[in-house]
N, C-alpha and C. Protein backbone atom coordinates (compact mmCIF):
# COMPACT_ATOMS: atom_id res chain seq x y z
N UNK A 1 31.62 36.43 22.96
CA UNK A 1 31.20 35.15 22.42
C UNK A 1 32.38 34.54 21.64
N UNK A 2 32.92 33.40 22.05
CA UNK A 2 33.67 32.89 21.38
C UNK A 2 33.67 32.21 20.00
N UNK A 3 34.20 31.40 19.26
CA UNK A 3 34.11 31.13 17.43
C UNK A 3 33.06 29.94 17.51
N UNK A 4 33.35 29.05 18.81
CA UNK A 4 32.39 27.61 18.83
C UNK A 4 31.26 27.98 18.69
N UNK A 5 30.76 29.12 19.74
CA UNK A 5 29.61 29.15 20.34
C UNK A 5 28.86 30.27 18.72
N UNK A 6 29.51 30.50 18.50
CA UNK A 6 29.09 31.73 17.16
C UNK A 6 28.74 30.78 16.08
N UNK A 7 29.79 29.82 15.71
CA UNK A 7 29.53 28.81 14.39
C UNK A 7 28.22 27.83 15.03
N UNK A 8 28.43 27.28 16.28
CA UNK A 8 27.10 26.61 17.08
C UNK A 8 25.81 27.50 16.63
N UNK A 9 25.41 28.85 16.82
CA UNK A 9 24.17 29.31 16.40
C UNK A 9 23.98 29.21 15.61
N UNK A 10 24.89 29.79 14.08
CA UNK A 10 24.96 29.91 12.77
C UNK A 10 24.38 28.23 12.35
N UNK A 11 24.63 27.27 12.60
CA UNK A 11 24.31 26.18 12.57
C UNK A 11 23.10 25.67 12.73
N UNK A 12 22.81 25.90 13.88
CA UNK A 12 21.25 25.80 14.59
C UNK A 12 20.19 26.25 14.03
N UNK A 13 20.53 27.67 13.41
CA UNK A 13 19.92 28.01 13.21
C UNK A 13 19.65 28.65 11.31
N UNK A 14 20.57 29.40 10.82
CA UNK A 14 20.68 29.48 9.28
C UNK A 14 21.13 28.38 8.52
N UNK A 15 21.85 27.71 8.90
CA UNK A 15 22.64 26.42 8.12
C UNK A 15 21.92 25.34 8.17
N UNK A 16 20.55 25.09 9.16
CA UNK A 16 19.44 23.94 9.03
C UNK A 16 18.41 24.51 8.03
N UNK A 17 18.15 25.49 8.05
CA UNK A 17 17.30 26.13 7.02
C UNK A 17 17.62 25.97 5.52
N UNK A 18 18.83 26.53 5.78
CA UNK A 18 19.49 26.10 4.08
C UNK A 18 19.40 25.08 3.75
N UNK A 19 19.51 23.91 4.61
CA UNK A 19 19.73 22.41 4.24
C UNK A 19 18.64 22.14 4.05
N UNK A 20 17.27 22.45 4.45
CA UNK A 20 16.40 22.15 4.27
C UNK A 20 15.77 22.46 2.99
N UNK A 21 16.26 23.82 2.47
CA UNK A 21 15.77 24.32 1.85
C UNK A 21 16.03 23.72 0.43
N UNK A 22 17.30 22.97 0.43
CA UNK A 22 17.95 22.24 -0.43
C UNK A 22 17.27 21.04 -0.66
N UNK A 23 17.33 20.68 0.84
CA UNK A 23 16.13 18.80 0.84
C UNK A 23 14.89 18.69 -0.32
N UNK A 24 14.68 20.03 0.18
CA UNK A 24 12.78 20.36 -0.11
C UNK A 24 12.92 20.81 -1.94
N UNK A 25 14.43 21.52 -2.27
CA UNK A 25 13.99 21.36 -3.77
C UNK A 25 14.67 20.58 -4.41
N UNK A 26 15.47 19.32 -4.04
CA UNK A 26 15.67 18.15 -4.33
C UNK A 26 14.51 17.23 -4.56
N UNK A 27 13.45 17.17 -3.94
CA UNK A 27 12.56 16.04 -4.08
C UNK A 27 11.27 17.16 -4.40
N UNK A 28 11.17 18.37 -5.34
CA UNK A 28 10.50 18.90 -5.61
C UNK A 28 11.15 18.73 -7.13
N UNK A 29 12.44 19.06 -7.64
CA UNK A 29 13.16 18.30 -8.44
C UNK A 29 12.72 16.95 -8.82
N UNK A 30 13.05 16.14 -8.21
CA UNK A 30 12.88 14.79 -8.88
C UNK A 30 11.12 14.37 -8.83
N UNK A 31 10.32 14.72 -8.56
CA UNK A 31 8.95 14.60 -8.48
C UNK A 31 8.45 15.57 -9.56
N UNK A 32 8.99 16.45 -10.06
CA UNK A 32 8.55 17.38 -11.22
C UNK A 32 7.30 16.55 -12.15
N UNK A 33 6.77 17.71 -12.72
CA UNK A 33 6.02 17.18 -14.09
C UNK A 33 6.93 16.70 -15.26
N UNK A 34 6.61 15.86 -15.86
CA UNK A 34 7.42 15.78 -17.13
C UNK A 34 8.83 14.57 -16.90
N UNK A 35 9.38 14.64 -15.58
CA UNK A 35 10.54 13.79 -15.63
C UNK A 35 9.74 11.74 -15.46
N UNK A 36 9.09 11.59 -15.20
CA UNK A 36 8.68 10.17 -15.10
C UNK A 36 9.17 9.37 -16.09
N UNK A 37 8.87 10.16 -17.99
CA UNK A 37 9.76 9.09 -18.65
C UNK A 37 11.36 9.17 -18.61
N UNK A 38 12.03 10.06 -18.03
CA UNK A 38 13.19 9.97 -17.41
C UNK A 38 13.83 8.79 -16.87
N UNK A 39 12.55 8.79 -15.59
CA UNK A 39 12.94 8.18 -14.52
C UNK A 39 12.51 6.61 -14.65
N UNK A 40 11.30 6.78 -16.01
CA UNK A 40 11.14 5.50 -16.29
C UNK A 40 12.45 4.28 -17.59
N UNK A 41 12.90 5.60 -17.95
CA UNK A 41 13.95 4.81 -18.77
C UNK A 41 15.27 4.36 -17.86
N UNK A 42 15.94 4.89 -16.88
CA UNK A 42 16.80 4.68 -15.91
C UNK A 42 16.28 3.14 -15.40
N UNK A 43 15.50 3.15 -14.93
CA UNK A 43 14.88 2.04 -14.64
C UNK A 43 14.73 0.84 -15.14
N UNK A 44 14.67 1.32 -16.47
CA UNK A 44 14.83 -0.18 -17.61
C UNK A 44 16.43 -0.34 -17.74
N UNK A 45 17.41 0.26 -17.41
CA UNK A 45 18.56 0.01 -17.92
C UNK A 45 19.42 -1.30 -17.93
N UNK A 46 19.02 -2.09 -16.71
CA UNK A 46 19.24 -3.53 -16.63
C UNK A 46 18.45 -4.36 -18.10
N UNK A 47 17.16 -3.93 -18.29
CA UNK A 47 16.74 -4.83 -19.48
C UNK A 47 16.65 -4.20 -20.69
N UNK A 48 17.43 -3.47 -21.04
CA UNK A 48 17.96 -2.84 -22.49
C UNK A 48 18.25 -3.98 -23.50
N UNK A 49 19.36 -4.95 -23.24
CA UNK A 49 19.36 -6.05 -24.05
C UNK A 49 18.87 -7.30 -23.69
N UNK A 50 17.89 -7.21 -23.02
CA UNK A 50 17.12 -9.03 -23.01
C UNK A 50 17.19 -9.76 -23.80
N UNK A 51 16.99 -9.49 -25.07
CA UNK A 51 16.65 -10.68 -25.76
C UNK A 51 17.68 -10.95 -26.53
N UNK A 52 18.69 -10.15 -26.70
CA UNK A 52 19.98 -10.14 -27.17
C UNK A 52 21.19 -9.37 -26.54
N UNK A 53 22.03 -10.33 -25.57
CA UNK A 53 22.98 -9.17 -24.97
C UNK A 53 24.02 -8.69 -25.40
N UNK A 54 24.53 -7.63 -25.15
CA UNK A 54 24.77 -6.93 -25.76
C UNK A 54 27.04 -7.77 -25.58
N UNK A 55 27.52 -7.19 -27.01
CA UNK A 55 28.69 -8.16 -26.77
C UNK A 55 30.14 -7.38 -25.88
N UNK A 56 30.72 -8.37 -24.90
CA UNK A 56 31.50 -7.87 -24.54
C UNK A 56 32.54 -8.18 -25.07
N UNK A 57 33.29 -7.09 -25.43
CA UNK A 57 34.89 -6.82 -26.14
C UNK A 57 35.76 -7.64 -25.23
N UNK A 58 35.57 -6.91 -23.86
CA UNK A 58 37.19 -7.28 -23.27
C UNK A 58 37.21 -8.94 -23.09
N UNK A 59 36.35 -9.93 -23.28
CA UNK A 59 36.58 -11.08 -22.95
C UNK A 59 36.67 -11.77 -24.20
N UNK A 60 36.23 -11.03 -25.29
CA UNK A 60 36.22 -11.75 -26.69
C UNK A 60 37.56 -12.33 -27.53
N UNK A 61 38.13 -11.03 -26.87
CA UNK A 61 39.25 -10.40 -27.87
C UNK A 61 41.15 -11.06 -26.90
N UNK A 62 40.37 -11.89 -25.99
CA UNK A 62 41.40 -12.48 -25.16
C UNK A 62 42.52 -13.19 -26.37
N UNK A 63 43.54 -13.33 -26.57
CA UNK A 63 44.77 -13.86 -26.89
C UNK A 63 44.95 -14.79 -26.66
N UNK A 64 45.37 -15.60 -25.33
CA UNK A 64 45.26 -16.91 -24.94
C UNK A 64 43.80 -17.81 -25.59
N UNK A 65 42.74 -17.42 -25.13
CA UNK A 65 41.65 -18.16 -25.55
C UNK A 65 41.89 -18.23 -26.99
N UNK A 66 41.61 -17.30 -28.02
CA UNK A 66 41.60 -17.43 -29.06
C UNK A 66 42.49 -18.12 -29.93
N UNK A 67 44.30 -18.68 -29.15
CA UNK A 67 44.55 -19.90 -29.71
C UNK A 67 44.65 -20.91 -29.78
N UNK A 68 43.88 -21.10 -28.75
CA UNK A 68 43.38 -22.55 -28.18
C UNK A 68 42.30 -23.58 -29.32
């Protein structure tokens, strides 16, 4: 049996399993008990400062503008 045909089974057959096995506790992972307010704060991260945004430095602190 040559290396193709050897890494070809190994593939087919143990190395889909593993991957799977990985898939399956990835989204057994993120579906857990307990992570939702996690996943619910990630989620808000765009509206953290609504009602006041938050200030950006690098455009404030420009040189040119500021002696104008």
């Amino acid at each position: 049996m040559d290396l193709y045909s050897l890494l070809r089974e190994f593939a087919d057959s143990w190395a889909l399993l593993a991957l799977f096995v990985v898939f399956i506790t990835v989204v057994v992972w993120a579906f857990r008990p307990g992570s939702r307010r996690v996943h619910d704060e990630i989620a808000n991260i765009p509206f953290r400062h609504e009602d006041k945004p938050a200030r950006d430095a690098g455009f404030a602190a420009r040189p040119q503008e500021a002696s104008k």
